[in-house]
PDB file of N, CA and C in Angstrom:
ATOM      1  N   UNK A   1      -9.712 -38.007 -16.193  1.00  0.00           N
ATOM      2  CA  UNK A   1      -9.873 -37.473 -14.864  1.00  0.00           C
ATOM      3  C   UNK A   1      -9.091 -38.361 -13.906  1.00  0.00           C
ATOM      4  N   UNK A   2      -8.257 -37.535 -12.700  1.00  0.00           N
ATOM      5  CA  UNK A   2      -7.799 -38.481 -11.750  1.00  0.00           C
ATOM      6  C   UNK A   2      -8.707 -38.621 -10.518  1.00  0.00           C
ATOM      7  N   UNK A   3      -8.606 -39.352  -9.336  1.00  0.00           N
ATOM      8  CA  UNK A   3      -8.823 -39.417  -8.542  1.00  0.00           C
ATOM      9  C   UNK A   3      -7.585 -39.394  -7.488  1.00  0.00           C
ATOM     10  N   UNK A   4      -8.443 -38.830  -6.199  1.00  0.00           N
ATOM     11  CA  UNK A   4      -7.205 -39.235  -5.140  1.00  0.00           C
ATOM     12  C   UNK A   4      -8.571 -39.337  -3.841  1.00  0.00           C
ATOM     13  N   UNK A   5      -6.939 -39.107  -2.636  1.00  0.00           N
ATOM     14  CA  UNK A   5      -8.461 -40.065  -1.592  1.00  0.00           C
ATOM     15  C   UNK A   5      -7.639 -39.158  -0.308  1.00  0.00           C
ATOM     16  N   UNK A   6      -8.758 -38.447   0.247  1.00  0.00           N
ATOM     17  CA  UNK A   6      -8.409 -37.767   1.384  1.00  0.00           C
ATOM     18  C   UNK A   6      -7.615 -38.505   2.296  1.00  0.00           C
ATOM     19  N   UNK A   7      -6.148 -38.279   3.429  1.00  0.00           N
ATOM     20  CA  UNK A   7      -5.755 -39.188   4.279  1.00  0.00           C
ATOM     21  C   UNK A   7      -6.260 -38.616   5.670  1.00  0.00           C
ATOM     22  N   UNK A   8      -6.504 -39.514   6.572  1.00  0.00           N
ATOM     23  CA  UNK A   8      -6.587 -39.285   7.974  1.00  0.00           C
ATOM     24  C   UNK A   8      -6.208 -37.835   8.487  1.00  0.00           C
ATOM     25  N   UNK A   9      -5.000 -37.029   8.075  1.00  0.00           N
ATOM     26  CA  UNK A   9      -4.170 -35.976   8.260  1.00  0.00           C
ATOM     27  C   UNK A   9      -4.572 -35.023   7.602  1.00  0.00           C
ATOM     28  N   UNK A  10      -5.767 -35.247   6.449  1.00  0.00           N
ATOM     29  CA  UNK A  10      -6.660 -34.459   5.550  1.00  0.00           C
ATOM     30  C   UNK A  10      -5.529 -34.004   4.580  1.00  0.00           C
ATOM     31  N   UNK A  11      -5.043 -34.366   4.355  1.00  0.00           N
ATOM     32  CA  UNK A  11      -3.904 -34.458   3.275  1.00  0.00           C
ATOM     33  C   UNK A  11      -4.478 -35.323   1.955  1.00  0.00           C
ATOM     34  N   UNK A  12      -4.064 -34.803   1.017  1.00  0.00           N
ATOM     35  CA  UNK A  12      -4.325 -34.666  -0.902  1.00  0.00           C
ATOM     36  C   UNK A  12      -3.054 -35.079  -1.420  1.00  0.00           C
ATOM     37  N   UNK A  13      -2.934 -35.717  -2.083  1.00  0.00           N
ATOM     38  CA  UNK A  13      -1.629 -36.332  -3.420  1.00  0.00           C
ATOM     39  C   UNK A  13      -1.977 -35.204  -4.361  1.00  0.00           C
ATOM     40  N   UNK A  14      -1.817 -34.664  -5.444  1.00  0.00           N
ATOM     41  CA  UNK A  14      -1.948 -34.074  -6.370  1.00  0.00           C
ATOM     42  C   UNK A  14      -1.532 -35.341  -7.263  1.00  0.00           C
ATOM     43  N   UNK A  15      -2.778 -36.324  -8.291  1.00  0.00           N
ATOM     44  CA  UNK A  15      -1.980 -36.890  -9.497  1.00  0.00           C
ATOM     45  C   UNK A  15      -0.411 -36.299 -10.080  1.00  0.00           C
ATOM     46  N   UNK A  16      -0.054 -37.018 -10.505  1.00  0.00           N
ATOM     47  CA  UNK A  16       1.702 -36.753 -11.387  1.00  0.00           C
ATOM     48  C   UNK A  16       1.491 -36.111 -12.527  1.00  0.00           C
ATOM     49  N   UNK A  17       0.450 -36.958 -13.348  1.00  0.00           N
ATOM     50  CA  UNK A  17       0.076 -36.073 -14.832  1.00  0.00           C
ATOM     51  C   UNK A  17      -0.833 -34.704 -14.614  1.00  0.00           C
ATOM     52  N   UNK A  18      -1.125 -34.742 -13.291  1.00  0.00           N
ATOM     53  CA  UNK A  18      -1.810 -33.196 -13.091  1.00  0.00           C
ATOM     54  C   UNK A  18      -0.278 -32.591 -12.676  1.00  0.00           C
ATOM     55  N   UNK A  19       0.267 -32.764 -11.552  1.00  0.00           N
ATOM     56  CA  UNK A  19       1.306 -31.844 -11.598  1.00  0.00           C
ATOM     57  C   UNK A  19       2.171 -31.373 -12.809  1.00  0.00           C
ATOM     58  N   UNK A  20       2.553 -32.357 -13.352  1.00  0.00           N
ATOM     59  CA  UNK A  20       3.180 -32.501 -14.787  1.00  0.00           C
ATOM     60  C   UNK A  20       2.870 -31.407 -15.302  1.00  0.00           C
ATOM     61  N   UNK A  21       1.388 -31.395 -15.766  1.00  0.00           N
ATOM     62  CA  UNK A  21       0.919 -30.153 -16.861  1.00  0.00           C
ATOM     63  C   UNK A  21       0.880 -28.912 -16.552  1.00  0.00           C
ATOM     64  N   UNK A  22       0.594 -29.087 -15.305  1.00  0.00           N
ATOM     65  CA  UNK A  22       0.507 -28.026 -14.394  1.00  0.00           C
ATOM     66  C   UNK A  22       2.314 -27.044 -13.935  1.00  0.00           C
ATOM     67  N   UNK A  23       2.976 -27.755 -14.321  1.00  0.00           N
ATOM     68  CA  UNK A  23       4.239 -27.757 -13.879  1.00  0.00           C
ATOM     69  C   UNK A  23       4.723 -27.071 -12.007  1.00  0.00           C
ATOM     70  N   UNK A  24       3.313 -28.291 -11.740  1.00  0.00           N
ATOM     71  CA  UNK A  24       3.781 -27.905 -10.207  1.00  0.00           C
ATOM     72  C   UNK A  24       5.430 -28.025  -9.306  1.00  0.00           C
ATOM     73  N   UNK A  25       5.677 -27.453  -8.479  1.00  0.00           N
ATOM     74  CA  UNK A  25       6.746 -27.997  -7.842  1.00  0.00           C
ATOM     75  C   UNK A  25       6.588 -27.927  -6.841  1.00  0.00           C
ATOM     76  N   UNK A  26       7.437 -29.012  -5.830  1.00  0.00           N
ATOM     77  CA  UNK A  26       7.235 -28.845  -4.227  1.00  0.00           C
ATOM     78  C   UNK A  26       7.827 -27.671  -3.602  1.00  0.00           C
ATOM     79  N   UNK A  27       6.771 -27.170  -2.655  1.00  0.00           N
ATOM     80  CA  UNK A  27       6.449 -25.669  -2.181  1.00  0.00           C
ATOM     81  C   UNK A  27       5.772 -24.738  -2.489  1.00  0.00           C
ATOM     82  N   UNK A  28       4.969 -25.183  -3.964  1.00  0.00           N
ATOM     83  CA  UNK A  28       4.427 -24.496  -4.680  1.00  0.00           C
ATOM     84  C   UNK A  28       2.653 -24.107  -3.443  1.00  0.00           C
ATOM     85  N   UNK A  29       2.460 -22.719  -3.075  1.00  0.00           N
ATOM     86  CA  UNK A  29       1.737 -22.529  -2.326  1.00  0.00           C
ATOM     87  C   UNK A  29       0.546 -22.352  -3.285  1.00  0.00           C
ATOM     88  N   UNK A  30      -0.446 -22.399  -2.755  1.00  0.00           N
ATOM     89  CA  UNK A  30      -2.193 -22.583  -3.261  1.00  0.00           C
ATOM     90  C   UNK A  30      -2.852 -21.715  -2.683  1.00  0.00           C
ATOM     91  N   UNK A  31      -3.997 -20.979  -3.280  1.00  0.00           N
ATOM     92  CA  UNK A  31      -5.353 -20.180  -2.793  1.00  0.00           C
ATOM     93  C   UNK A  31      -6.428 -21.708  -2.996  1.00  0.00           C
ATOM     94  N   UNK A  32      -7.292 -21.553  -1.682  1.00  0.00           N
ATOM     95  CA  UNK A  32      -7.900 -22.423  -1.846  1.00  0.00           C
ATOM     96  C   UNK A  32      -9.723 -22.189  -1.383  1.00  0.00           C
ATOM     97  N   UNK A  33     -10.217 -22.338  -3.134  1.00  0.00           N
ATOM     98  CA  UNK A  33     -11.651 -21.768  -2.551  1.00  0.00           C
ATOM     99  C   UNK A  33     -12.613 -23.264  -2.828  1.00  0.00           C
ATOM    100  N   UNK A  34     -13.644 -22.698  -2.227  1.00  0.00           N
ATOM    101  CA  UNK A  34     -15.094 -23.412  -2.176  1.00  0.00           C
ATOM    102  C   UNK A  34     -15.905 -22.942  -2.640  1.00  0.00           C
ATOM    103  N   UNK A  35     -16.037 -23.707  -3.357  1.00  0.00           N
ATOM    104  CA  UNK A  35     -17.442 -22.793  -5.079  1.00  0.00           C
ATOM    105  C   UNK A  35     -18.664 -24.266  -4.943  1.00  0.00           C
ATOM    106  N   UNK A  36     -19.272 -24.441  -4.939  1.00  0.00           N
ATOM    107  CA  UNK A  36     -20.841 -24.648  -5.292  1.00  0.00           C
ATOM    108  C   UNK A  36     -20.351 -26.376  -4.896  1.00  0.00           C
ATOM    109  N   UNK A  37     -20.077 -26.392  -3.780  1.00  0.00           N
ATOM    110  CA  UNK A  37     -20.028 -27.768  -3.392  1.00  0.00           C
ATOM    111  C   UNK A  37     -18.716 -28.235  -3.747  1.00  0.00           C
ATOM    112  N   UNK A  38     -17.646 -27.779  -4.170  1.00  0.00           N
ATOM    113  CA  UNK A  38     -16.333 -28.293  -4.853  1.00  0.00           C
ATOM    114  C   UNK A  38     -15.305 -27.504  -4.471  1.00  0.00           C
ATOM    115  N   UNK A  39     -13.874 -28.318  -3.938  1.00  0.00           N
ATOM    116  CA  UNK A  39     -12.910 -27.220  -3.773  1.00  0.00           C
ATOM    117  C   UNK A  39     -12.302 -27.095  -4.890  1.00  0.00           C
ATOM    118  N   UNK A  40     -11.775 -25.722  -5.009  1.00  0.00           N
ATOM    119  CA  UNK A  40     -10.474 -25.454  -6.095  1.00  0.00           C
ATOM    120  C   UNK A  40      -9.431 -24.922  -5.374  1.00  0.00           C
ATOM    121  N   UNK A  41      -8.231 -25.184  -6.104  1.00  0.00           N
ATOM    122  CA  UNK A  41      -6.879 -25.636  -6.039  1.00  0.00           C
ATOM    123  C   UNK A  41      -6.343 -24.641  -6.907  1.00  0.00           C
ATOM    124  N   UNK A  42      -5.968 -23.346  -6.859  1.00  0.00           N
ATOM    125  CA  UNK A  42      -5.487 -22.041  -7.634  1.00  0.00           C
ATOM    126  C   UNK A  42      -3.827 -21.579  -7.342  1.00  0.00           C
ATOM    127  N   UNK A  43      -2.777 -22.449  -8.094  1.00  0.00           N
ATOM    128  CA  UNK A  43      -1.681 -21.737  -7.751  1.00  0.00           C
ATOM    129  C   UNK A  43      -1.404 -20.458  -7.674  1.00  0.00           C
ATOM    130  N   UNK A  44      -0.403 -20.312  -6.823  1.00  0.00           N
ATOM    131  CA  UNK A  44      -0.231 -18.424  -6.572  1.00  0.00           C
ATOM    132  C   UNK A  44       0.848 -18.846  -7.640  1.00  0.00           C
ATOM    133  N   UNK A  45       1.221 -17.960  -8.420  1.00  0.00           N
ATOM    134  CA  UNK A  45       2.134 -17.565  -9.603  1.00  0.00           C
ATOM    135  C   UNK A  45       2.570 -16.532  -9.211  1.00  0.00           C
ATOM    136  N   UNK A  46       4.070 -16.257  -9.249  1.00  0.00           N
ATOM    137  CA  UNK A  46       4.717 -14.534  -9.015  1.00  0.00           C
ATOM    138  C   UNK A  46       4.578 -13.732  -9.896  1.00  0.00           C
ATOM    139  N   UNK A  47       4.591 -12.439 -10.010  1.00  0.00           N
ATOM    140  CA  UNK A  47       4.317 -11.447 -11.057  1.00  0.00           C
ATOM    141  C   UNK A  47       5.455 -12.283 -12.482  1.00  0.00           C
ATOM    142  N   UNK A  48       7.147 -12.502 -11.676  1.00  0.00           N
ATOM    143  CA  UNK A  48       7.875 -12.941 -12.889  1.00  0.00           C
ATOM    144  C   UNK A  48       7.525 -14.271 -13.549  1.00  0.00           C
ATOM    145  N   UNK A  49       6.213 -15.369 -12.893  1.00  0.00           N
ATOM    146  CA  UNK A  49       6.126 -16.735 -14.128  1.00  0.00           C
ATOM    147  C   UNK A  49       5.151 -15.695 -14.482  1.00  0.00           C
ATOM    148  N   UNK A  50       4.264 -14.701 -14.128  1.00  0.00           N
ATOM    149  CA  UNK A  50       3.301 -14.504 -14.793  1.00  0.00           C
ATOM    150  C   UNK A  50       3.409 -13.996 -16.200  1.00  0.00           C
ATOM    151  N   UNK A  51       4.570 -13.318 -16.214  1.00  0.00           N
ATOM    152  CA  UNK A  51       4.879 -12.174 -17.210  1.00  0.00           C
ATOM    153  C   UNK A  51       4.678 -13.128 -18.747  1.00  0.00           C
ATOM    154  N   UNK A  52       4.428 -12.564 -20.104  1.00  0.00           N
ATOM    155  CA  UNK A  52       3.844 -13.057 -21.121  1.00  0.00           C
ATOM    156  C   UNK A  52       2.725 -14.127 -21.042  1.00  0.00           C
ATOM    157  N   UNK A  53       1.676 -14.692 -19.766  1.00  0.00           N
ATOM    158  CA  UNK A  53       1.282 -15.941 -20.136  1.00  0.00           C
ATOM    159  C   UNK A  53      -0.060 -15.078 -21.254  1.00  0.00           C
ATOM    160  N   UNK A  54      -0.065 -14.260 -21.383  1.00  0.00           N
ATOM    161  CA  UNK A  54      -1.719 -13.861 -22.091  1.00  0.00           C
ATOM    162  C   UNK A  54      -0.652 -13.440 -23.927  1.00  0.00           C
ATOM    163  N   UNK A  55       0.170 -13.714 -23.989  1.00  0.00           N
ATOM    164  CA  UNK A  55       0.765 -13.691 -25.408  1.00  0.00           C
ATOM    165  C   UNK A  55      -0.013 -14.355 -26.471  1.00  0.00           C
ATOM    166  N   UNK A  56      -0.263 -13.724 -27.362  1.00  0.00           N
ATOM    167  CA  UNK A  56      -0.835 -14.766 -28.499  1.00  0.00           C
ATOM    168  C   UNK A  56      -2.922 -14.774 -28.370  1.00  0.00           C
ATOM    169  N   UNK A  57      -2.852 -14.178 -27.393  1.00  0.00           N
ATOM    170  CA  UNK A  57      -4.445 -13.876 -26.792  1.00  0.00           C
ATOM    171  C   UNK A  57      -5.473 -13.246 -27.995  1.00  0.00           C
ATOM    172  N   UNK A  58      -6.745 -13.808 -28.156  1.00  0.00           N
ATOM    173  CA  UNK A  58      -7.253 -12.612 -29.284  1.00  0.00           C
ATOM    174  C   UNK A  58      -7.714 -11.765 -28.640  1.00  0.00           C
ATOM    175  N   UNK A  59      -8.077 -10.790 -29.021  1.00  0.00           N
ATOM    176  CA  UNK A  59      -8.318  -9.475 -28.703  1.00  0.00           C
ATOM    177  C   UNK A  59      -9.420  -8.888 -29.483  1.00  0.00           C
ATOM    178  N   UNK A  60      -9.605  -9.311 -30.354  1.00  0.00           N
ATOM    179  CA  UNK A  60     -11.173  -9.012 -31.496  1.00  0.00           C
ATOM    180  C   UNK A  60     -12.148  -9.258 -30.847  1.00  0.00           C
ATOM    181  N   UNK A  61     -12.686  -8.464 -29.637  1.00  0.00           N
ATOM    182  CA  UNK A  61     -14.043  -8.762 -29.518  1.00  0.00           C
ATOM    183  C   UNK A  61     -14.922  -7.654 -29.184  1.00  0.00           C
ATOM    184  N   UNK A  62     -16.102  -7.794 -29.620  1.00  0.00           N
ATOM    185  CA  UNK A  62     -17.066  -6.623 -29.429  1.00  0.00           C
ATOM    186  C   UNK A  62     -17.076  -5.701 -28.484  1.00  0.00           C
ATOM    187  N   UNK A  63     -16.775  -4.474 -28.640  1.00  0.00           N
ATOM    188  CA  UNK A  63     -17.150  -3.696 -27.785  1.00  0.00           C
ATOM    189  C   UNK A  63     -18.220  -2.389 -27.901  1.00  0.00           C
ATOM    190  N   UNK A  64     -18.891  -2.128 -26.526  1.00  0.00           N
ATOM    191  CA  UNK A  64     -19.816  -1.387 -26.586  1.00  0.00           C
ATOM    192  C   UNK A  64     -18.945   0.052 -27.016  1.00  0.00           C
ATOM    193  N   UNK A  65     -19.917   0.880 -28.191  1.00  0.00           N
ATOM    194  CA  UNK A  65     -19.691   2.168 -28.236  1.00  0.00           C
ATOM    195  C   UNK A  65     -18.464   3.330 -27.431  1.00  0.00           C
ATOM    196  N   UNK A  66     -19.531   3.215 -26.682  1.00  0.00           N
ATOM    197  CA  UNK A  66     -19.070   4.437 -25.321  1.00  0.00           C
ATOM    198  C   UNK A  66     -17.216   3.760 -24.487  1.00  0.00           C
ATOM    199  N   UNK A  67     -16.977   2.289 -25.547  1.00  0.00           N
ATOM    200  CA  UNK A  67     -15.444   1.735 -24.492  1.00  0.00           C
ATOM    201  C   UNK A  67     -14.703   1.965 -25.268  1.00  0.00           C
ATOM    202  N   UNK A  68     -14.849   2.163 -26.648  1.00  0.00           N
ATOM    203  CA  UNK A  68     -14.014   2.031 -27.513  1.00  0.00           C
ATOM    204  C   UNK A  68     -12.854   3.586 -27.576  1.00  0.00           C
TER     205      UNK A  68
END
């Protein structure tokens, strides 16, 4: 886990090894919610990085009767 530390300007670092994995880049814009005491940090992705990320996904799972 990283840490970072709010500045005066309410400004956030994003760790390096989080951007890294994340393959953030500068300009990269954010949705930003508040869930149960905690913010999250949700990149917007364009339809074109989105395209294949669910490749390789399983798909075997139960379904009710009446969906199939």
């Amino acid at each position: 886990m990283s840490r970072t530390t709010l500045s005066p300007k309410f400004q956030i670092v994003i760790p390096k090894e989080v951007r890294e994995s994340l393959k953030l880049q500068p300009g990269t814009t954010f949705d930003v919610l508040e869930h149960d005491g905690r913010i999250e940090l949700l990149p917007v992705r364009s339809s074109k990085q989105m395209r294949g990320f669910l490749r390789g996904i399983d798909t075997s799972v139960p379904r009710e009767r009446d969906r199939v």
